[in-house]
PDB file of N, CA and C in Angstrom:
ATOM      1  N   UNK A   1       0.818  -1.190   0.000  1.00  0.00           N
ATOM      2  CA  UNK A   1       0.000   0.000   0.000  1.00  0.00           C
ATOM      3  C   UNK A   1       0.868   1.264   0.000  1.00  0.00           C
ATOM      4  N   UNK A   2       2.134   1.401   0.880  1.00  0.00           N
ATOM      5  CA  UNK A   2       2.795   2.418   0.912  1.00  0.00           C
ATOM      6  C   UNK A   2       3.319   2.280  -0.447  1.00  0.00           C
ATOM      7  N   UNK A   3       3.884   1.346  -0.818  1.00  0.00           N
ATOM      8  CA  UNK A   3       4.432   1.571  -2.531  1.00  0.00           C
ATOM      9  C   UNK A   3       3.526   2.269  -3.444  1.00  0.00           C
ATOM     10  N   UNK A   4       2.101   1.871  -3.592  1.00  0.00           N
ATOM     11  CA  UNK A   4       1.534   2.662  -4.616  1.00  0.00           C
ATOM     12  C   UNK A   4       1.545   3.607  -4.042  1.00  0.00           C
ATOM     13  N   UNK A   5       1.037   4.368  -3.005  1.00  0.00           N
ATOM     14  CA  UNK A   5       1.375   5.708  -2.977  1.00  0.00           C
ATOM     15  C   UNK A   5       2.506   6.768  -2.946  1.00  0.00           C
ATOM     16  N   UNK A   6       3.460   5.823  -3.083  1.00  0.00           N
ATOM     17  CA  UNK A   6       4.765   6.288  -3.429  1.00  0.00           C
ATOM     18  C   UNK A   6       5.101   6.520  -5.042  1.00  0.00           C
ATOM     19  N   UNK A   7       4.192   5.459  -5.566  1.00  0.00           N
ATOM     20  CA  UNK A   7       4.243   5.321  -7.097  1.00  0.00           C
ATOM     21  C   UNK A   7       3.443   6.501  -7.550  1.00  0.00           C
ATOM     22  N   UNK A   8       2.694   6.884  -7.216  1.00  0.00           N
ATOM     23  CA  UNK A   8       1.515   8.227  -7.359  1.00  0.00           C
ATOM     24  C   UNK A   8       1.823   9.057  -7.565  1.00  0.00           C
ATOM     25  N   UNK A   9       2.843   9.217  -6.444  1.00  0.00           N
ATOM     26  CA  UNK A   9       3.504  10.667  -6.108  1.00  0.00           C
ATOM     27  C   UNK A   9       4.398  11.214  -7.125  1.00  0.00           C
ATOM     28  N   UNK A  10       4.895   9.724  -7.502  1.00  0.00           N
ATOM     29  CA  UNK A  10       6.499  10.518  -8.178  1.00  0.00           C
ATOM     30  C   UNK A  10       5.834  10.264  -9.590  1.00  0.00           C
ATOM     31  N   UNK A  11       4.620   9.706 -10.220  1.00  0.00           N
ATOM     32  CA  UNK A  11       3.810   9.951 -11.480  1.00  0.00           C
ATOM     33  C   UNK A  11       3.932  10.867 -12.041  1.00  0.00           C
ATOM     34  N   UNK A  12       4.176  11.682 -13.005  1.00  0.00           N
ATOM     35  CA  UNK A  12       4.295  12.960 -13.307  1.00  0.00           C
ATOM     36  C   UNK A  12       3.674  13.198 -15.045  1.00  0.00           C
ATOM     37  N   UNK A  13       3.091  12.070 -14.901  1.00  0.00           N
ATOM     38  CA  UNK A  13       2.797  12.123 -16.511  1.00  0.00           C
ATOM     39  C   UNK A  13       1.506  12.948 -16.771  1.00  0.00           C
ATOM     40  N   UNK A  14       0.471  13.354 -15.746  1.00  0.00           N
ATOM     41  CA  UNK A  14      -0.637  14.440 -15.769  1.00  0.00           C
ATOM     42  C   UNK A  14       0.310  15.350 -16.329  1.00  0.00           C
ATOM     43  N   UNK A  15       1.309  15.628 -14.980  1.00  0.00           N
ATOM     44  CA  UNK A  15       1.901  17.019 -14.931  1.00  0.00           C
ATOM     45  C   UNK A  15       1.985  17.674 -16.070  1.00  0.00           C
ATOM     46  N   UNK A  16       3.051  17.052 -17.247  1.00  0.00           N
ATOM     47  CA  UNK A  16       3.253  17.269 -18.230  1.00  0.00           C
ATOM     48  C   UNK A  16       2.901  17.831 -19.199  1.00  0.00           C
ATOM     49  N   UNK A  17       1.169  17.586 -19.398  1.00  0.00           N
ATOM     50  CA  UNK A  17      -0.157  17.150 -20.194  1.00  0.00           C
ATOM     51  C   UNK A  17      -0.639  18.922 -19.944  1.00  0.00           C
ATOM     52  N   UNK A  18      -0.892  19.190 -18.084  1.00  0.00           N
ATOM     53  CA  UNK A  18      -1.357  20.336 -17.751  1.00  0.00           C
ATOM     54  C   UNK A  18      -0.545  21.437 -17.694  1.00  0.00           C
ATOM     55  N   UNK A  19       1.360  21.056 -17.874  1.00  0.00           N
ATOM     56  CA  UNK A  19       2.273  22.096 -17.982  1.00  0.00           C
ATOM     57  C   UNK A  19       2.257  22.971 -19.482  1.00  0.00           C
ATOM     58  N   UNK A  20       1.879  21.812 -20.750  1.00  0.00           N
ATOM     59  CA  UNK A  20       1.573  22.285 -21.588  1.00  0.00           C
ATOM     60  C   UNK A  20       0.649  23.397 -22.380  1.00  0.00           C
ATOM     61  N   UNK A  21      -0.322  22.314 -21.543  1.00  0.00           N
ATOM     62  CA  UNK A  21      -1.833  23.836 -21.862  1.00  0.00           C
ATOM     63  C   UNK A  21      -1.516  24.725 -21.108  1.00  0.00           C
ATOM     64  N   UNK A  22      -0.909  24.692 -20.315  1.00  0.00           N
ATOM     65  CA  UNK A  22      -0.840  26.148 -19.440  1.00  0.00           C
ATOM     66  C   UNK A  22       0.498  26.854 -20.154  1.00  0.00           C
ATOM     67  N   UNK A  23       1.000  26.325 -20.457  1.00  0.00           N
ATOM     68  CA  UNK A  23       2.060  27.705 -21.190  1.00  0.00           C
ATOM     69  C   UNK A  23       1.591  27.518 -23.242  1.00  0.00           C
ATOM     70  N   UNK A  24       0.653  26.592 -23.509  1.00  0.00           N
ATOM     71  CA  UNK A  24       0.063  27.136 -24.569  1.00  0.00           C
ATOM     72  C   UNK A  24      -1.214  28.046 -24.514  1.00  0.00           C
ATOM     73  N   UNK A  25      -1.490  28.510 -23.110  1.00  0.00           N
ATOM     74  CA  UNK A  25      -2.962  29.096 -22.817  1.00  0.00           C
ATOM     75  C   UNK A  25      -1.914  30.484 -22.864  1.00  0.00           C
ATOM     76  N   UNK A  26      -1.025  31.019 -21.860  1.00  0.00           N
ATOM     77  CA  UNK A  26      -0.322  31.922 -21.727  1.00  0.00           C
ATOM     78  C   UNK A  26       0.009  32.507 -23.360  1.00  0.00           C
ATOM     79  N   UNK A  27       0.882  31.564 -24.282  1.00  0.00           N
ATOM     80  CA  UNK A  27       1.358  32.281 -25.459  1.00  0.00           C
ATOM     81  C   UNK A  27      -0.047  32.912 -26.257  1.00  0.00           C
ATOM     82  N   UNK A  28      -1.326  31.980 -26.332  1.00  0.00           N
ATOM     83  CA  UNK A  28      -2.395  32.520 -26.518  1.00  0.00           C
ATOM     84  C   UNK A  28      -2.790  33.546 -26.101  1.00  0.00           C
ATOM     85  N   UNK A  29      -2.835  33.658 -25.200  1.00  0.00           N
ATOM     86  CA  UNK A  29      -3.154  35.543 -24.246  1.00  0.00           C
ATOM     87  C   UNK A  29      -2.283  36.272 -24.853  1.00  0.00           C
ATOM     88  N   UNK A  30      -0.812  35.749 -25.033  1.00  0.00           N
ATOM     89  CA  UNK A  30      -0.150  37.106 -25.171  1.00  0.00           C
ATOM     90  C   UNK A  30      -0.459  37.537 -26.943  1.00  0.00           C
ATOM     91  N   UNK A  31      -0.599  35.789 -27.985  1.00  0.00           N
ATOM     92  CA  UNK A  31      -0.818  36.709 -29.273  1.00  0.00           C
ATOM     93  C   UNK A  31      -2.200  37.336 -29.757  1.00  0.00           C
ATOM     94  N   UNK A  32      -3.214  37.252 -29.122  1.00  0.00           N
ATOM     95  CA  UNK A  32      -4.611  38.023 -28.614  1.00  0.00           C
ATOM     96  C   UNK A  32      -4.216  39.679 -28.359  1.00  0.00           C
ATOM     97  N   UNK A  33      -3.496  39.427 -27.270  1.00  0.00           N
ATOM     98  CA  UNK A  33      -2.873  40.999 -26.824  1.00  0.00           C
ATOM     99  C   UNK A  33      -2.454  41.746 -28.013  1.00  0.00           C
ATOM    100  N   UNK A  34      -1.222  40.798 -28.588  1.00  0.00           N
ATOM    101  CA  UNK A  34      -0.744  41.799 -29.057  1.00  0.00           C
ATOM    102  C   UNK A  34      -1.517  42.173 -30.649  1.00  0.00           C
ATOM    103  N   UNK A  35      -2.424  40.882 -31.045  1.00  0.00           N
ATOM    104  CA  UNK A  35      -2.991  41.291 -31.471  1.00  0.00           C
ATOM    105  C   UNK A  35      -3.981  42.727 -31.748  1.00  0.00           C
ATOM    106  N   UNK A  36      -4.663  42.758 -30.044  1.00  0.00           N
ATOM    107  CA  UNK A  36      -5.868  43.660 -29.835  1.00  0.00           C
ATOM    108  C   UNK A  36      -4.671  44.971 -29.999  1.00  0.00           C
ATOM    109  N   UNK A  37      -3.563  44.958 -29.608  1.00  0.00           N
ATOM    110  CA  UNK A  37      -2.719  46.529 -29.383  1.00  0.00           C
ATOM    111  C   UNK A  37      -2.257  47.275 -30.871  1.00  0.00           C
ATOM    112  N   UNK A  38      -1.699  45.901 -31.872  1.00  0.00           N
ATOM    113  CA  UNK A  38      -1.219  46.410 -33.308  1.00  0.00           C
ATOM    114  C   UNK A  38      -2.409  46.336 -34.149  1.00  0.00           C
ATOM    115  N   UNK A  39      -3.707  46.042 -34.223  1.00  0.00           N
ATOM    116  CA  UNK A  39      -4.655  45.718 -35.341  1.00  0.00           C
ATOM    117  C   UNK A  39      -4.918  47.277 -35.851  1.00  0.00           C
ATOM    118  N   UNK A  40      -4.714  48.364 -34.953  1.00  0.00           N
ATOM    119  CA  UNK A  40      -5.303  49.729 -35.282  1.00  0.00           C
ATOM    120  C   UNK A  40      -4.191  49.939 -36.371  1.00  0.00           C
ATOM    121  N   UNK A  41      -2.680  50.137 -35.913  1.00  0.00           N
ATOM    122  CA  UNK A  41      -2.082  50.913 -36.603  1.00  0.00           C
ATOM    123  C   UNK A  41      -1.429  49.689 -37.999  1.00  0.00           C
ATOM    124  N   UNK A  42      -1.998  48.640 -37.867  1.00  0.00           N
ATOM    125  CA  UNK A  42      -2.069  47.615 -39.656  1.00  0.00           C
ATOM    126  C   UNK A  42      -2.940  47.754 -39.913  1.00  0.00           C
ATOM    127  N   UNK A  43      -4.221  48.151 -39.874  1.00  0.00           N
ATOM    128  CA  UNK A  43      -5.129  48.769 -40.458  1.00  0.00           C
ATOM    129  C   UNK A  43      -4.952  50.210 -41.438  1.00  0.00           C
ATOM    130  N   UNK A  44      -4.507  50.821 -40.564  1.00  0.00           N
ATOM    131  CA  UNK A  44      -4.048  52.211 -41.104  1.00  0.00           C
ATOM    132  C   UNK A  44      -2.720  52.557 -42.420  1.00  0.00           C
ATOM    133  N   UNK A  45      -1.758  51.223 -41.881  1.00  0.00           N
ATOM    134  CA  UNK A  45      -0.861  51.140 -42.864  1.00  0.00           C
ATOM    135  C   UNK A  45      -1.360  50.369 -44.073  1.00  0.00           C
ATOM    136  N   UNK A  46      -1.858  49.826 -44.065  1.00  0.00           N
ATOM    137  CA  UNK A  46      -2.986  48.842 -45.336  1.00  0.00           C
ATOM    138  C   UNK A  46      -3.697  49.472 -45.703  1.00  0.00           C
ATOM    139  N   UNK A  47      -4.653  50.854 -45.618  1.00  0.00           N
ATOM    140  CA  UNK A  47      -5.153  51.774 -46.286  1.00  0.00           C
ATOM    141  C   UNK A  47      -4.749  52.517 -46.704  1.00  0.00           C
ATOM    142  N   UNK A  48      -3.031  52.876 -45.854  1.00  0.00           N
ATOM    143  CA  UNK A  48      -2.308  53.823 -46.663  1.00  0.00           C
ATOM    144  C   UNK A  48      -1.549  53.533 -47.845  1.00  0.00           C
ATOM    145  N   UNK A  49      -1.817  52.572 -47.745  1.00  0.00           N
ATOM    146  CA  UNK A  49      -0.774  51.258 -48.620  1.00  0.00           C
ATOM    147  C   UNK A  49      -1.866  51.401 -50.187  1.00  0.00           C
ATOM    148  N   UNK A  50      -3.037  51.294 -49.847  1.00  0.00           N
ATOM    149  CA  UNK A  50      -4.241  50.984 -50.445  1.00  0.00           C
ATOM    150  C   UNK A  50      -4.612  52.787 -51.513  1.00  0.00           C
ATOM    151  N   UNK A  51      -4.431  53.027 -50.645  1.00  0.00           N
ATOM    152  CA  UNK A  51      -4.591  54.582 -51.356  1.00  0.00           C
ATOM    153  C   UNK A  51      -3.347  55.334 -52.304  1.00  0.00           C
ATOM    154  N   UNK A  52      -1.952  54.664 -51.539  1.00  0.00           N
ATOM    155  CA  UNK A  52      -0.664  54.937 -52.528  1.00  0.00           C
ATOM    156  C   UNK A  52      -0.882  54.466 -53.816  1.00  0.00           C
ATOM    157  N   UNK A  53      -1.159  52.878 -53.750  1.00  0.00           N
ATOM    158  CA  UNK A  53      -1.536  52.373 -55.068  1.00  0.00           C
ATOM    159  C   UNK A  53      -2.519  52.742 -55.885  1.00  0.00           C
ATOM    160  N   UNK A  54      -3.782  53.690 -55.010  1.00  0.00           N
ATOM    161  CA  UNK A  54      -4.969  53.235 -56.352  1.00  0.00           C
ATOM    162  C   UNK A  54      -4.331  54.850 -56.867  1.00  0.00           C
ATOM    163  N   UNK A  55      -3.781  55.901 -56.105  1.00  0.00           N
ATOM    164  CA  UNK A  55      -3.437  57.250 -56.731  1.00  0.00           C
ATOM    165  C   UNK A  55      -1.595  56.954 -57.959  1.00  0.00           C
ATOM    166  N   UNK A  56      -1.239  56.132 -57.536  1.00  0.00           N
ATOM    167  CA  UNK A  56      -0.150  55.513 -58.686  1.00  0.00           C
ATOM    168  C   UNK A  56      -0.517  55.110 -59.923  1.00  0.00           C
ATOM    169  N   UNK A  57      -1.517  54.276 -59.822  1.00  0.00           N
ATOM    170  CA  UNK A  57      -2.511  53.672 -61.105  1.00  0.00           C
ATOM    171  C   UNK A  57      -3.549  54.865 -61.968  1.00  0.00           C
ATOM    172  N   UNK A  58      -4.317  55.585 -60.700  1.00  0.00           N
ATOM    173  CA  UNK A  58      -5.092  56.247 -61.501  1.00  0.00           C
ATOM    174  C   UNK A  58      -4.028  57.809 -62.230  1.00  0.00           C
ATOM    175  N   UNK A  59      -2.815  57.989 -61.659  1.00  0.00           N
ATOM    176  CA  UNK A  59      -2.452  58.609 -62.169  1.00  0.00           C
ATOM    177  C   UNK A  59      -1.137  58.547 -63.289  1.00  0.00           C
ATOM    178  N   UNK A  60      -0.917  56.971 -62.938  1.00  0.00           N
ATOM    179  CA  UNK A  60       0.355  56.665 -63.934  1.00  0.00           C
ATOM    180  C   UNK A  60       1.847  57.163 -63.794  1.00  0.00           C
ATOM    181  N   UNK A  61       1.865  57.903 -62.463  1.00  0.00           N
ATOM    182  CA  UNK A  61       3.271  58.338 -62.479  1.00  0.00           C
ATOM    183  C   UNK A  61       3.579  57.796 -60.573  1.00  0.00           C
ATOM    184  N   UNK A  62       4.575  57.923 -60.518  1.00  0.00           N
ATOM    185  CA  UNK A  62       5.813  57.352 -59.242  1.00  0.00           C
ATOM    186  C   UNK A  62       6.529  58.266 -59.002  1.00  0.00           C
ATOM    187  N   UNK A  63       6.082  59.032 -58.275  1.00  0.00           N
ATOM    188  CA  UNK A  63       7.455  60.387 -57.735  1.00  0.00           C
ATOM    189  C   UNK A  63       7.254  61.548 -58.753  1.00  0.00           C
ATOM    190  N   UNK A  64       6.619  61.736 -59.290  1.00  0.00           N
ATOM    191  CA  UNK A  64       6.241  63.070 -60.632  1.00  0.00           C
ATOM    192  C   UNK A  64       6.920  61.866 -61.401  1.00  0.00           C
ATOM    193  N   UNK A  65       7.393  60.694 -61.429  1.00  0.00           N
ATOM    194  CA  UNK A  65       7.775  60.034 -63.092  1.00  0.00           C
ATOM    195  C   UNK A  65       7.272  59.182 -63.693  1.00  0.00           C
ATOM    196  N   UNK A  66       6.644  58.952 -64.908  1.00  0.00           N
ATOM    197  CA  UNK A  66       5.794  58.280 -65.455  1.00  0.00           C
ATOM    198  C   UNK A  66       5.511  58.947 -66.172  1.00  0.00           C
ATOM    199  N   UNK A  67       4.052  58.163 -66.946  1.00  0.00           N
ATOM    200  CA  UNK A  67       3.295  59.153 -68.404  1.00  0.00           C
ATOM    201  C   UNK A  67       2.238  59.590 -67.729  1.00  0.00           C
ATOM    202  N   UNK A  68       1.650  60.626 -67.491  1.00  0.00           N
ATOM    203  CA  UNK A  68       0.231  61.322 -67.069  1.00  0.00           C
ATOM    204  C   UNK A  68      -0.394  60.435 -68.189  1.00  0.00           C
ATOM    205  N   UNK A  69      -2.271  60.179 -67.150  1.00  0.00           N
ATOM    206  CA  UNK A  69      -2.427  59.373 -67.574  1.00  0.00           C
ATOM    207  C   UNK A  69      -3.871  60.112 -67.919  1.00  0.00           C
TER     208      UNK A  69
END
């Protein structure tokens, strides 16, 4: 009887199982975070991004160089 509960103790194969999710729950929180903190200003660069291009196209030139279009 004292052996299995000696065997119990030093078991560690849960441990393992629950050490995991818990530092894959943690990296989750943090890429959520940093998600919720950068989504504003990649938004903003993707429209600016979005607006460089459609005024390049609709106007045909890059820096004053190109053909007016």
């Amino acid at each position: 009887m004292l052996e299995l509960a000696r065997s119990l103790i030093r078991d560690e194969e849960g441990q393992t199982a629950t050490e995991y999710m818990l530092i894959i729950s943690v990296i989750v929180v943090a890429v959520v975070a940093a998600a919720y903190v950068f989504i504003d200003p990649f938004q903003k660069g993707v429209n600016k991004l979005a607006n460089d291009v459609r005024t390049i196209l609709d106007s045909g030139m890059i820096n004053g160089q190109g053909v007016a279009r």
